[in-house]
C-alpha atoms as a PDB file:
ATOM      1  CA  UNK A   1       6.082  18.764  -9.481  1.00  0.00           C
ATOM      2  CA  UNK A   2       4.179  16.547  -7.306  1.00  0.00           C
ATOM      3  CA  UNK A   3       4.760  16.278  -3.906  1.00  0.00           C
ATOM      4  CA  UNK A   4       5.212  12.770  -2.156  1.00  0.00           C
ATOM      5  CA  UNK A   5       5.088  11.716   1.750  1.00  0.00           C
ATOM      6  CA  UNK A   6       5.355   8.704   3.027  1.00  0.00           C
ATOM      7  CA  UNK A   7       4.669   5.806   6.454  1.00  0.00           C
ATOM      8  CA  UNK A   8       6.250   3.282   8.011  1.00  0.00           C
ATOM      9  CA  UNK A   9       9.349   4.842   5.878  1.00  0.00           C
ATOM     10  CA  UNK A  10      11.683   1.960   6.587  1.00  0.00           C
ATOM     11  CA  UNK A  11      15.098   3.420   4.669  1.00  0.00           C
ATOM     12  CA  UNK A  12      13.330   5.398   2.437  1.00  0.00           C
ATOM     13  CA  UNK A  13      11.964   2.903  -0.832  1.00  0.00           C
ATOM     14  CA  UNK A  14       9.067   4.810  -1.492  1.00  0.00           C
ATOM     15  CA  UNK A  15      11.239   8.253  -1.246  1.00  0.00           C
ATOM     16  CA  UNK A  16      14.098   7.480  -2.820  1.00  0.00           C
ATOM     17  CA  UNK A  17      11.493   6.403  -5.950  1.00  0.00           C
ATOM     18  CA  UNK A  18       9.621   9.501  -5.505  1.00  0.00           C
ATOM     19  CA  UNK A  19      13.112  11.454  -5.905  1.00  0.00           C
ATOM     20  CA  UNK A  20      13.809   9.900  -9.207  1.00  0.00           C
ATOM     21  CA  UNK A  21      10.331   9.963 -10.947  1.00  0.00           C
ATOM     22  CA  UNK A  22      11.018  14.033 -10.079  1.00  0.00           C
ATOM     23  CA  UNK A  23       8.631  14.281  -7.286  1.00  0.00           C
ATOM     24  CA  UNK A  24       9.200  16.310  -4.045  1.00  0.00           C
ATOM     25  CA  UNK A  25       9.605  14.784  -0.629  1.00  0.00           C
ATOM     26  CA  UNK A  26       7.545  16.622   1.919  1.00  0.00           C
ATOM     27  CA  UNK A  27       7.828  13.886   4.977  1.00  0.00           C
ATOM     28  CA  UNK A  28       8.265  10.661   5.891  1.00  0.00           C
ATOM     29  CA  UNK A  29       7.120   8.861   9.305  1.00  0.00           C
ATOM     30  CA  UNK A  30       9.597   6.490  10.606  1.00  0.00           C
ATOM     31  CA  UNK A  31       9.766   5.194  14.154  1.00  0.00           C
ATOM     32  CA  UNK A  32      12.855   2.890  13.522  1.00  0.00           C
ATOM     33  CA  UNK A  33      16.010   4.871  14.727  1.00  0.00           C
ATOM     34  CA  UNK A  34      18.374   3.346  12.497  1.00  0.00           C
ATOM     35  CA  UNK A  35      15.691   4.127   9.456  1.00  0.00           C
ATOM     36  CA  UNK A  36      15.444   7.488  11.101  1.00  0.00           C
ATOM     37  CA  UNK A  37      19.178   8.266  10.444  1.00  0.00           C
ATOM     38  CA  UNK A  38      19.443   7.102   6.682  1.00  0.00           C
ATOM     39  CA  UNK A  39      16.392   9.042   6.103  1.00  0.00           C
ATOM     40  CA  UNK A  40      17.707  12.144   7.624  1.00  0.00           C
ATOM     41  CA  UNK A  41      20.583  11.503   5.344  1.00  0.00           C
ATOM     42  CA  UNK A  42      19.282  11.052   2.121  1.00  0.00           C
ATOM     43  CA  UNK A  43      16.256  13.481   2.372  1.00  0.00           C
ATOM     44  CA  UNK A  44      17.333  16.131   4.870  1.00  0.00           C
ATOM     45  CA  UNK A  45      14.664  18.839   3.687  1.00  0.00           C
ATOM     46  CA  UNK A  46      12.276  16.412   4.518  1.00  0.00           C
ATOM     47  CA  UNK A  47      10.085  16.708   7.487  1.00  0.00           C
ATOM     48  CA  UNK A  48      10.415  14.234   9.792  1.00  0.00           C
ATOM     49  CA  UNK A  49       8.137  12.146  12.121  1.00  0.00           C
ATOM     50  CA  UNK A  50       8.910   9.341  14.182  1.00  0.00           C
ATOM     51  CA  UNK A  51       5.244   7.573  15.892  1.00  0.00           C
ATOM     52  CA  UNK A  52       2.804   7.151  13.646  1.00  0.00           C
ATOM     53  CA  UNK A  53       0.256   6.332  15.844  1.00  0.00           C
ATOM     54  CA  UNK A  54       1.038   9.423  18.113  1.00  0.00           C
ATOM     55  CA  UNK A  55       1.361  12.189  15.219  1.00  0.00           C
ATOM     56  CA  UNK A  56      -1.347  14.649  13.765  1.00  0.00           C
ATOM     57  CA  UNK A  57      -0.739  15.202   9.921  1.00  0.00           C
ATOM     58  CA  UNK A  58      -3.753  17.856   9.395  1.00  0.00           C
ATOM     59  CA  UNK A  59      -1.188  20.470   8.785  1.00  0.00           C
ATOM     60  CA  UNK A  60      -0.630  18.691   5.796  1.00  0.00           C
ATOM     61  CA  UNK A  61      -4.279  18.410   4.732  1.00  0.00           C
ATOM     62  CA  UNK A  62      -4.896  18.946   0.712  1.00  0.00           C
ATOM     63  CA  UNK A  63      -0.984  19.294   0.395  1.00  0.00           C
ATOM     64  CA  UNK A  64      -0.087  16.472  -0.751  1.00  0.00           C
ATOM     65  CA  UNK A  65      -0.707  14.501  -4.215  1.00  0.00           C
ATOM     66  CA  UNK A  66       0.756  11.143  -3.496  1.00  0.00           C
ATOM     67  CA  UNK A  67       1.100   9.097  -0.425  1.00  0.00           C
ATOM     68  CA  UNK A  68       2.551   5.660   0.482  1.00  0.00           C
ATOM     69  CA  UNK A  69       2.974   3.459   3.106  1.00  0.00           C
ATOM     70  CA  UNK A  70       4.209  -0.312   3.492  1.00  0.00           C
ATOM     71  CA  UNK A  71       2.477  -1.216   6.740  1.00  0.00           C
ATOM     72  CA  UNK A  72       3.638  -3.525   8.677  1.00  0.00           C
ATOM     73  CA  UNK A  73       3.667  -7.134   7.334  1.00  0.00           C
ATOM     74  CA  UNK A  74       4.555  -9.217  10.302  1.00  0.00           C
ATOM     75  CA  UNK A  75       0.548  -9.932  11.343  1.00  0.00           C
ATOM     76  CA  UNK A  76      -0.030 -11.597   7.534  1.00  0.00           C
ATOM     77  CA  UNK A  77       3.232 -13.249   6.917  1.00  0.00           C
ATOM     78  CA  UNK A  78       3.565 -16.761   6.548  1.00  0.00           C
ATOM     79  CA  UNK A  79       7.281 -16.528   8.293  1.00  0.00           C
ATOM     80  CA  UNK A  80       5.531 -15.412  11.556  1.00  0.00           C
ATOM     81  CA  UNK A  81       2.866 -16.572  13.801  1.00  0.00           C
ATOM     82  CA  UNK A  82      -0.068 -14.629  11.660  1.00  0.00           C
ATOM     83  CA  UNK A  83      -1.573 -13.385  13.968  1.00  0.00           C
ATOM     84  CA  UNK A  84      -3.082 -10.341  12.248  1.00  0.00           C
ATOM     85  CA  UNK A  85      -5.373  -8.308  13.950  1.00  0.00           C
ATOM     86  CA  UNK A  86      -4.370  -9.446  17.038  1.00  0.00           C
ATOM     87  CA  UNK A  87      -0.952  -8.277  16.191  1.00  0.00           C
ATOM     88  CA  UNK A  88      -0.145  -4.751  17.793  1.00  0.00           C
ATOM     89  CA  UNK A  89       1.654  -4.361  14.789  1.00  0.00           C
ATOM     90  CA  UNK A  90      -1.741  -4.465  12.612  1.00  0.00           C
ATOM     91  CA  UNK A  91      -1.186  -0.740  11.659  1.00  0.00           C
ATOM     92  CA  UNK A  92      -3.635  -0.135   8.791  1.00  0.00           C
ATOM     93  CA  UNK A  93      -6.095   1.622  10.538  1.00  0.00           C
ATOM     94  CA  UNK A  94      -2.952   3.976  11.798  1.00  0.00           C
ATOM     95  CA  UNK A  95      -2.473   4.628   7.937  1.00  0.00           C
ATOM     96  CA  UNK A  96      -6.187   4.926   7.286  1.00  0.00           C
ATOM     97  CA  UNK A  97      -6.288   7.409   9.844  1.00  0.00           C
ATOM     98  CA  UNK A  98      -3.496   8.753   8.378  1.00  0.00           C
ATOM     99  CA  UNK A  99      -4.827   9.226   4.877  1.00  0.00           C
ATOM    100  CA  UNK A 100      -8.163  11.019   6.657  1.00  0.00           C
ATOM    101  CA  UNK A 101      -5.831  14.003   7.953  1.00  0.00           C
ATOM    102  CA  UNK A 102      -3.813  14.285   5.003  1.00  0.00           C
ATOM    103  CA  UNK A 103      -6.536  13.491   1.969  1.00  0.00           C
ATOM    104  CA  UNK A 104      -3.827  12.996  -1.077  1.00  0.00           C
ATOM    105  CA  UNK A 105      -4.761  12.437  -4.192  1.00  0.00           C
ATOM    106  CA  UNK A 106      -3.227   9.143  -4.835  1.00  0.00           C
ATOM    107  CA  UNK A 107      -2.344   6.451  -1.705  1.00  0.00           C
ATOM    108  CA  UNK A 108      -0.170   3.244  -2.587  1.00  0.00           C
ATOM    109  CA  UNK A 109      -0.287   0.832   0.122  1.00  0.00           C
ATOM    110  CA  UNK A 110       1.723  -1.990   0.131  1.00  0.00           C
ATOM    111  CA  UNK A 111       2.368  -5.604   2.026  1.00  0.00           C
ATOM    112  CA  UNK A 112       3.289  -8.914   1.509  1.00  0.00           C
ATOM    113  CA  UNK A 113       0.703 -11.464  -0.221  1.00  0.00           C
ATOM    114  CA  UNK A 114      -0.144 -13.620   3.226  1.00  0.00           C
ATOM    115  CA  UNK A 115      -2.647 -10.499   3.622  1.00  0.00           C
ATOM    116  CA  UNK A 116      -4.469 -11.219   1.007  1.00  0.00           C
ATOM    117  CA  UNK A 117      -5.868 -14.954   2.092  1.00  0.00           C
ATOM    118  CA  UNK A 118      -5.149 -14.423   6.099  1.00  0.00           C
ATOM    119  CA  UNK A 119      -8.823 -15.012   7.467  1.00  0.00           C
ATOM    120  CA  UNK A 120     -10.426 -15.432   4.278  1.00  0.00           C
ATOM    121  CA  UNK A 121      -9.146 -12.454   2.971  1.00  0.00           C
ATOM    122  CA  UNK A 122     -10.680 -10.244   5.781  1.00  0.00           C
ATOM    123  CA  UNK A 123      -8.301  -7.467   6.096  1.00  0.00           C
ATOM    124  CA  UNK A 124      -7.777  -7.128   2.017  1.00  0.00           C
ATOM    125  CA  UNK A 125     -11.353  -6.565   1.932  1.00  0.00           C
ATOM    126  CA  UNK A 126     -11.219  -4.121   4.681  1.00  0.00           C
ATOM    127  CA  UNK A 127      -8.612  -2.700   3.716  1.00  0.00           C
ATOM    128  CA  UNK A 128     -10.997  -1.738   0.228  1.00  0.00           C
ATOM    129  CA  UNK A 129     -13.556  -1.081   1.407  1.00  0.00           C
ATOM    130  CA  UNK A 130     -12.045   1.507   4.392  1.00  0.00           C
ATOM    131  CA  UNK A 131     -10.236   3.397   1.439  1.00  0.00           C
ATOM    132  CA  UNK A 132     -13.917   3.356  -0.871  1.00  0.00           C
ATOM    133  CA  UNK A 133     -15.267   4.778   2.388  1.00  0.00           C
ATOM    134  CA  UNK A 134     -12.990   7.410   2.482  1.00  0.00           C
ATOM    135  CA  UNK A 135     -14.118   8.205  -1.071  1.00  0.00           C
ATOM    136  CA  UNK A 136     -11.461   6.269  -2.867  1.00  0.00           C
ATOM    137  CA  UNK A 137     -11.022   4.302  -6.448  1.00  0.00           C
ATOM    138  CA  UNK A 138      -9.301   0.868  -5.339  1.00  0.00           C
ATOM    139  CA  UNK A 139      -7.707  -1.501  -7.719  1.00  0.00           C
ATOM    140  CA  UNK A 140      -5.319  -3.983  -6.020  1.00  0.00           C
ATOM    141  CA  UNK A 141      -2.325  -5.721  -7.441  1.00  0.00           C
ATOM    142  CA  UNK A 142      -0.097  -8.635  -7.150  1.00  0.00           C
ATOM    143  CA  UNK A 143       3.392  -8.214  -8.151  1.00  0.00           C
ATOM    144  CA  UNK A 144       6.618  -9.628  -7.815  1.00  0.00           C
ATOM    145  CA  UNK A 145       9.879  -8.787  -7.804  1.00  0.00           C
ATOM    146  CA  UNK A 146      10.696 -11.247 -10.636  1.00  0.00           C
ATOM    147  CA  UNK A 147       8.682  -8.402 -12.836  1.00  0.00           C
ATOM    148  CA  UNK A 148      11.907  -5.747 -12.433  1.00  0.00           C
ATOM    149  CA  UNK A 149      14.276  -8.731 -13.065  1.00  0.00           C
ATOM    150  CA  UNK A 150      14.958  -9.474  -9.796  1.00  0.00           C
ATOM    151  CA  UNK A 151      16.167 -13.288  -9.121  1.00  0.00           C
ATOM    152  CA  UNK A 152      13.126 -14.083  -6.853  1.00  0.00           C
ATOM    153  CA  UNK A 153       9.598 -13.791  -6.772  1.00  0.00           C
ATOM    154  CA  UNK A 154       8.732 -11.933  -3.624  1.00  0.00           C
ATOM    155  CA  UNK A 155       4.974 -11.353  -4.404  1.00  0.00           C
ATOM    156  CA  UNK A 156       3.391  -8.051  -2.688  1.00  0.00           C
ATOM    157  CA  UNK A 157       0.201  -7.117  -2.304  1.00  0.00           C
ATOM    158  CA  UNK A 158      -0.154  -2.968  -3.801  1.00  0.00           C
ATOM    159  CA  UNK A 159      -3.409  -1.169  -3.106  1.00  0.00           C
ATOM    160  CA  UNK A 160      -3.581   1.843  -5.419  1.00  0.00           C
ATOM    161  CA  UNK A 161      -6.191   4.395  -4.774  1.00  0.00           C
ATOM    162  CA  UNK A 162      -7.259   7.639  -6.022  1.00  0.00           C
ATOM    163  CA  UNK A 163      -9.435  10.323  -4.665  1.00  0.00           C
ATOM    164  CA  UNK A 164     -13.164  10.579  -6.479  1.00  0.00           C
ATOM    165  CA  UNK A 165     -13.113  14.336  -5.348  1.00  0.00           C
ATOM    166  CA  UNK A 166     -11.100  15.173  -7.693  1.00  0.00           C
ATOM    167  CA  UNK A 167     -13.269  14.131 -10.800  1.00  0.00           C
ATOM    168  CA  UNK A 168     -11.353  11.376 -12.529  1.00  0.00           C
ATOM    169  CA  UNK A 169     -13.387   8.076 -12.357  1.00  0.00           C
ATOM    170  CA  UNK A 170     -11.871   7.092 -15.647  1.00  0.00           C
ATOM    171  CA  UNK A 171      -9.474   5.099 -13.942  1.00  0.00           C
ATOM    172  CA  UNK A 172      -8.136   1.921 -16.242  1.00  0.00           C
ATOM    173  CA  UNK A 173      -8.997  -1.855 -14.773  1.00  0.00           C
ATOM    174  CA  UNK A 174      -7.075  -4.793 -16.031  1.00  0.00           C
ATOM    175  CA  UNK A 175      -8.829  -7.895 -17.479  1.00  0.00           C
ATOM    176  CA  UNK A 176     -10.264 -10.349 -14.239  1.00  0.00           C
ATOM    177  CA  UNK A 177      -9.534 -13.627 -16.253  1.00  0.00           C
ATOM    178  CA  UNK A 178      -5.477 -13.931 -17.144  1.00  0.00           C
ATOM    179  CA  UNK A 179      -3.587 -13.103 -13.120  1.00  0.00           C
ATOM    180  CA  UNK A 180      -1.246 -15.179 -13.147  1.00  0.00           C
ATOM    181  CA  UNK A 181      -1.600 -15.896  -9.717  1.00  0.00           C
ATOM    182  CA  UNK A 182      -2.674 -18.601  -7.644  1.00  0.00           C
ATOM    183  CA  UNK A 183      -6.528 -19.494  -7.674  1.00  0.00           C
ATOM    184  CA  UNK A 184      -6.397 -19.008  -3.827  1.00  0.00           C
ATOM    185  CA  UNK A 185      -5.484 -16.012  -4.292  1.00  0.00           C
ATOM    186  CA  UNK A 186      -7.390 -15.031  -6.910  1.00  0.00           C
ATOM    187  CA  UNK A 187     -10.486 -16.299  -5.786  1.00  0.00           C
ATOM    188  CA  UNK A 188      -9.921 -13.445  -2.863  1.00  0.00           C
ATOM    189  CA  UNK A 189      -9.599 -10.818  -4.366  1.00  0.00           C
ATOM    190  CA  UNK A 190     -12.169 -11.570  -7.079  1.00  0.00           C
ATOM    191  CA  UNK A 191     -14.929 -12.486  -4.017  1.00  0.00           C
ATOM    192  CA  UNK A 192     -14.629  -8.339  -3.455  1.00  0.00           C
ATOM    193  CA  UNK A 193     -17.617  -7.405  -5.814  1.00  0.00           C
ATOM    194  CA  UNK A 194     -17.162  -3.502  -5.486  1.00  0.00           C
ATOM    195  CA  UNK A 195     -13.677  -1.542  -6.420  1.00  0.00           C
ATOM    196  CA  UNK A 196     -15.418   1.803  -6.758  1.00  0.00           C
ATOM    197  CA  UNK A 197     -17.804   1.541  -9.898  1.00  0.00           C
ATOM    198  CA  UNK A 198     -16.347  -1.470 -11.289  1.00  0.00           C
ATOM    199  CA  UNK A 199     -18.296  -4.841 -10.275  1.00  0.00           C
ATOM    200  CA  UNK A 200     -15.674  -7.293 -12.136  1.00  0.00           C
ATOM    201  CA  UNK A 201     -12.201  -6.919 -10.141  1.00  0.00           C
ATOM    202  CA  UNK A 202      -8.983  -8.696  -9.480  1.00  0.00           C
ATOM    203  CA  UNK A 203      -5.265  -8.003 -10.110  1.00  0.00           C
ATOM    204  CA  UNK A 204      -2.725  -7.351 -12.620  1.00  0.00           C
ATOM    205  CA  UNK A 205      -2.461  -9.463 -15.599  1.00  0.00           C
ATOM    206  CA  UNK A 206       0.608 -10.843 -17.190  1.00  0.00           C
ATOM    207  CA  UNK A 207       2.151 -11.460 -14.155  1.00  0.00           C
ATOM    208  CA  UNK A 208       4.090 -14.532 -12.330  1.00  0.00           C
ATOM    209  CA  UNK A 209       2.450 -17.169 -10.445  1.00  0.00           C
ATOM    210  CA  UNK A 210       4.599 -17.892  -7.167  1.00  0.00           C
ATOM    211  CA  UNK A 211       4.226 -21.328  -5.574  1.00  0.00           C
ATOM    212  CA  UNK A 212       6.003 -21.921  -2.249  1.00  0.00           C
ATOM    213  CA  UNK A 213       6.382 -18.039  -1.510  1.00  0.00           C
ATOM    214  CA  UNK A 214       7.047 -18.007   2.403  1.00  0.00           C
ATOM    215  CA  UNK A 215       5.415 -14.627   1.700  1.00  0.00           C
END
């Protein structure tokens, strides 16, 4: 059984996913207190924490296998001001930080697809290239909600990453030419020119392309 914790928990997505794909929930970090009560109902043998930026995870160093976070999306998101790292709610390094104490396996990080052109695409690169400093394997992807028959689009940015200590570099890369996506937003995440080992990256094929997404 693997065992799954999660950041900025929200009502427990990420959880409730790791439940049904069999996984064990060993905490979830949640500062909201309304999230903080669903959580405690749906996952009561879950730890708990509530600050991210004021909690130590080392006790939970080389425990877990899989951890995931949406960070906050109000700094990249075309329905606010965009004010990104200026925003106090630009929480990545938090997460980063985050990943350091705990050193899973796997990290899925996920946001909403504004961070992937705000400033020329500076924090999607940084965002790479802290988790490949950390000794991570990171493939981004685009994907909507359209893609689990949803009746929107909703595009999200995931970062999926896996640890090179533990000797899997065979990780699969889909094909750079056929996105789907816009050639804005393509033409960020393709300007990266080192995922890990791989020199020719960009995101998920046989996706949608989503014009107008306020997102």
């Amino acid at each position: 059984m693997l065992k799954h914790a999660s950041l900025f928990s929200g009502i427990g997505g990420f959880d409730l996913a790791a439940e049904w794909a069999g996984w064990e929930n060993i905490f979830h970090c949640e500062w909201n207190p309304f999230g903080q009560k669903v959580l405690a109902h749906h996952f009561p043998n879950s730890k708990s924490y509530n600050d991210i930026t004021k909690t130590d995870f080392k006790v939970h160093s080389g425990q877990i296998d899989v951890l995931t976070g949406g960070f906050p999306c109000q700094p990249y998101s075309q329905a606010g001001k965009r004010l990104g790292k200026a925003d106090e709610r630009h929480l990545f390094p938090e997460m980063l930080r985050a990943i350091q104490e705990i050193k899973p396996k796997w990290v899925i990080g996920e946001n909403v697809r504004g961070l992937v052109n705000w400033n020329g695409g500076l924090v999607f690169d940084e965002v790479c290239a802290d988790l490949e400093s950390k000794g991570y394997e990171v493939q981004p992807f685009l994907i909507p909600a359209a893609s689990v028959n949803a009746p929107h689009q909703r595009q999200r940015i995931w970062f999926i990453a896996y640890s090179n200590s533990n000797g899997n570099r065979n990780i699969k890369r889909p094909n750079s030419k056929e996105n789907g996506i816009s050639e804005v937003d393509r033409q960020t995440i393709c300007s990266r020119q080192s995922f890990g080992t791989n020199t020719n990256n960009a995101t998920n094929s046989n996706l949608f392309r989503c014009e107008g997404e306020r997102e």
